[in-house]
C-alpha atoms as a PDB file:
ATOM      1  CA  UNK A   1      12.414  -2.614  -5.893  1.00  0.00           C
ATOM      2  CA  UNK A   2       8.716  -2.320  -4.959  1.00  0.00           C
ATOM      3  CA  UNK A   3       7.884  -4.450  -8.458  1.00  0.00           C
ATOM      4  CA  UNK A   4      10.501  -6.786  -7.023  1.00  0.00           C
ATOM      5  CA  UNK A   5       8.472  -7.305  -3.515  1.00  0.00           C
ATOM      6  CA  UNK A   6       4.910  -7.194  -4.809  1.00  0.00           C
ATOM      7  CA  UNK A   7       6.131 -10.073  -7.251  1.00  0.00           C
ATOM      8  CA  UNK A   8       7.683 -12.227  -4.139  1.00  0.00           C
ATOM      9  CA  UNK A   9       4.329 -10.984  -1.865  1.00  0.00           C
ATOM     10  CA  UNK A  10       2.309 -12.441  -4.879  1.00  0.00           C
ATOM     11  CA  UNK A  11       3.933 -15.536  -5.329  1.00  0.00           C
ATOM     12  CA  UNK A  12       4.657 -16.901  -1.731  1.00  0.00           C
ATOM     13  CA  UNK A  13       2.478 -14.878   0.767  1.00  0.00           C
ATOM     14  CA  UNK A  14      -0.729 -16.737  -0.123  1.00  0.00           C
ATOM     15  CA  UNK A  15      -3.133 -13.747   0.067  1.00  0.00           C
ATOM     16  CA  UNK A  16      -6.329 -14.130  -1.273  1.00  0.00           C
ATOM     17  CA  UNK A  17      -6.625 -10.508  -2.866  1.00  0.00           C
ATOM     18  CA  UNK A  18      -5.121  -8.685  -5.503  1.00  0.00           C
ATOM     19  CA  UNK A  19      -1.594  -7.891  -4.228  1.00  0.00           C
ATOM     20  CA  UNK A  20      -1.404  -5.300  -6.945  1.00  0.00           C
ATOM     21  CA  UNK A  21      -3.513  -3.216  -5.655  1.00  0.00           C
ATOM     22  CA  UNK A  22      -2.392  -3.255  -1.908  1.00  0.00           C
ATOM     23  CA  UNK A  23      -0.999   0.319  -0.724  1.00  0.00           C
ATOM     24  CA  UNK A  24       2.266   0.101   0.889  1.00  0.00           C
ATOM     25  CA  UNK A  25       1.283   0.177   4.390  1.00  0.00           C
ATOM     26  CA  UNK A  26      -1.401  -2.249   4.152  1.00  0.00           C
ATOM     27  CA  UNK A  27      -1.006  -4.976   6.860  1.00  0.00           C
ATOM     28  CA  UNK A  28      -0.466  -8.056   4.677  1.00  0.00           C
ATOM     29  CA  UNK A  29      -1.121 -10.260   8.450  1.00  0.00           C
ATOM     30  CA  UNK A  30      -4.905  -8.573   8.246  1.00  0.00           C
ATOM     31  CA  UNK A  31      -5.309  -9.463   4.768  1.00  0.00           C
ATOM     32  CA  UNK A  32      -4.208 -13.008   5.096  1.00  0.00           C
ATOM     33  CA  UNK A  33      -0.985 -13.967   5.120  1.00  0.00           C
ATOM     34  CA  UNK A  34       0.158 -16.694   7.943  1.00  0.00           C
ATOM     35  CA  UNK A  35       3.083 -16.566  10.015  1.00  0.00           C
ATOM     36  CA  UNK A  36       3.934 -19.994   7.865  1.00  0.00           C
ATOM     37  CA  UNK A  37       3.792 -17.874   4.642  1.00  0.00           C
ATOM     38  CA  UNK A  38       5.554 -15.328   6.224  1.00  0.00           C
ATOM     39  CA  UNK A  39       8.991 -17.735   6.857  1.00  0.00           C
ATOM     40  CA  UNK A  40       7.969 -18.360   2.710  1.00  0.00           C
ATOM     41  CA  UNK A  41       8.010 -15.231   1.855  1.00  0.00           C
ATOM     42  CA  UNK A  42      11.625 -14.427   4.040  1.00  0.00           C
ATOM     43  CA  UNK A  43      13.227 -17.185   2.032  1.00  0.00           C
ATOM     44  CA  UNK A  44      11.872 -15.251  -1.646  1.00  0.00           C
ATOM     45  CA  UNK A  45      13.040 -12.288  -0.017  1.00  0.00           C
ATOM     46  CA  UNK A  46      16.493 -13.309   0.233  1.00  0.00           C
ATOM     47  CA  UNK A  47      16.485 -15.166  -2.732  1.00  0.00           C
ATOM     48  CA  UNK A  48      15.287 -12.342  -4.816  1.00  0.00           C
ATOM     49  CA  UNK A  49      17.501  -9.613  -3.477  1.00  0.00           C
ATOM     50  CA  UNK A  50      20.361 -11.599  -2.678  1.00  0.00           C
ATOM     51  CA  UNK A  51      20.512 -11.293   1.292  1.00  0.00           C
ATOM     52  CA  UNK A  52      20.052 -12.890   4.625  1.00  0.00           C
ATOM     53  CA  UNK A  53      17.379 -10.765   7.312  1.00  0.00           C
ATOM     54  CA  UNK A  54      19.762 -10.980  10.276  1.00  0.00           C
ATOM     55  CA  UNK A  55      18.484 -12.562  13.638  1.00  0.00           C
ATOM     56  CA  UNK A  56      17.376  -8.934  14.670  1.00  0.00           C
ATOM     57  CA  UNK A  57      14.999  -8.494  11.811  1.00  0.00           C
ATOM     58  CA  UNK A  58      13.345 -11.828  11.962  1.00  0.00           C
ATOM     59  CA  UNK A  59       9.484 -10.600  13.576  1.00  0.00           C
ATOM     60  CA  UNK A  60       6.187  -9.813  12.651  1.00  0.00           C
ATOM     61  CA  UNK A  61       7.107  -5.792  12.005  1.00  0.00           C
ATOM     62  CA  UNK A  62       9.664  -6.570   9.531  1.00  0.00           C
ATOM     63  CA  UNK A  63       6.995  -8.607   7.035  1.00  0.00           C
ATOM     64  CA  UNK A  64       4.064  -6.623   7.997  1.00  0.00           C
ATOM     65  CA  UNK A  65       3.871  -4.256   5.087  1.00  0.00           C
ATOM     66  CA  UNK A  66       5.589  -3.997   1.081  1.00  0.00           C
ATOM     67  CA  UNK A  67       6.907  -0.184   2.939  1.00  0.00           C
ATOM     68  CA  UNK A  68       8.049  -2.249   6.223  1.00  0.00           C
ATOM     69  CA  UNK A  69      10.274  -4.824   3.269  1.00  0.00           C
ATOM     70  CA  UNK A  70      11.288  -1.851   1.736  1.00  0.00           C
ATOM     71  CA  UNK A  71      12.648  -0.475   4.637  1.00  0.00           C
ATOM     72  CA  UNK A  72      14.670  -3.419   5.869  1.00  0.00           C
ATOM     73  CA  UNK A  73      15.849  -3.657   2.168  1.00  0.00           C
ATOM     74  CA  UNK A  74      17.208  -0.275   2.091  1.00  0.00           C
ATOM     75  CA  UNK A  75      18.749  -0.633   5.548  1.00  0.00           C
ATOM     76  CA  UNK A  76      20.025  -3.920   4.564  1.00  0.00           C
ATOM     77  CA  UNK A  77      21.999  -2.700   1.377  1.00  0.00           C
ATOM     78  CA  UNK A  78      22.939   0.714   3.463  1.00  0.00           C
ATOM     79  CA  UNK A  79      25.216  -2.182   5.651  1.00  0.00           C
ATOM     80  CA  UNK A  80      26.569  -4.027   2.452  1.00  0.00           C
ATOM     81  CA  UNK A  81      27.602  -0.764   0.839  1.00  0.00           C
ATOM     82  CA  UNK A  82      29.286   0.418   4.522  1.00  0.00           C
ATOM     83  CA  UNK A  83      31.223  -2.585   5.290  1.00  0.00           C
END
């Protein structure tokens, strides 16, 4: 999964650095992305992993870090699997 989201960060977050070599908690806002590339990189989200970010997850926190996507991943697919 975190392949999966440094791929989608890489393509449609337009950061200027390296996004390989970003730890997980770095704040992808400080190293460049916009909140425009931010409603990009949503859309490749949901694309990539087959989903839709509910109303409730659709702020700054959610998009703020690969470990911050990887959470609302996980809690995303925890709902699919209990419904």
């Amino acid at each position: 999964m975190i392949d999966t989201i440094r791929a989608v960060i890489r393509d449609h977050a337009r950061l200027s650095i390296d996004v390989a070599g970003l730890d997980e908690n770095t704040d992808l806002y400080r190293a460049g992305m916009t909140s425009h590339a931010s409603v990009n990189l949503m859309l490749a989200l949901e694309a990539a992993f087959d989903i839709e970010f509910p109303e409730r997850m659709l702020n700054r926190r959610i998009f703020q870090s690969i470990a911050a996507i990887r959470g609302a991943l996980d809690e995303l697919k925890a709902e699919v699997r209990s419904a």
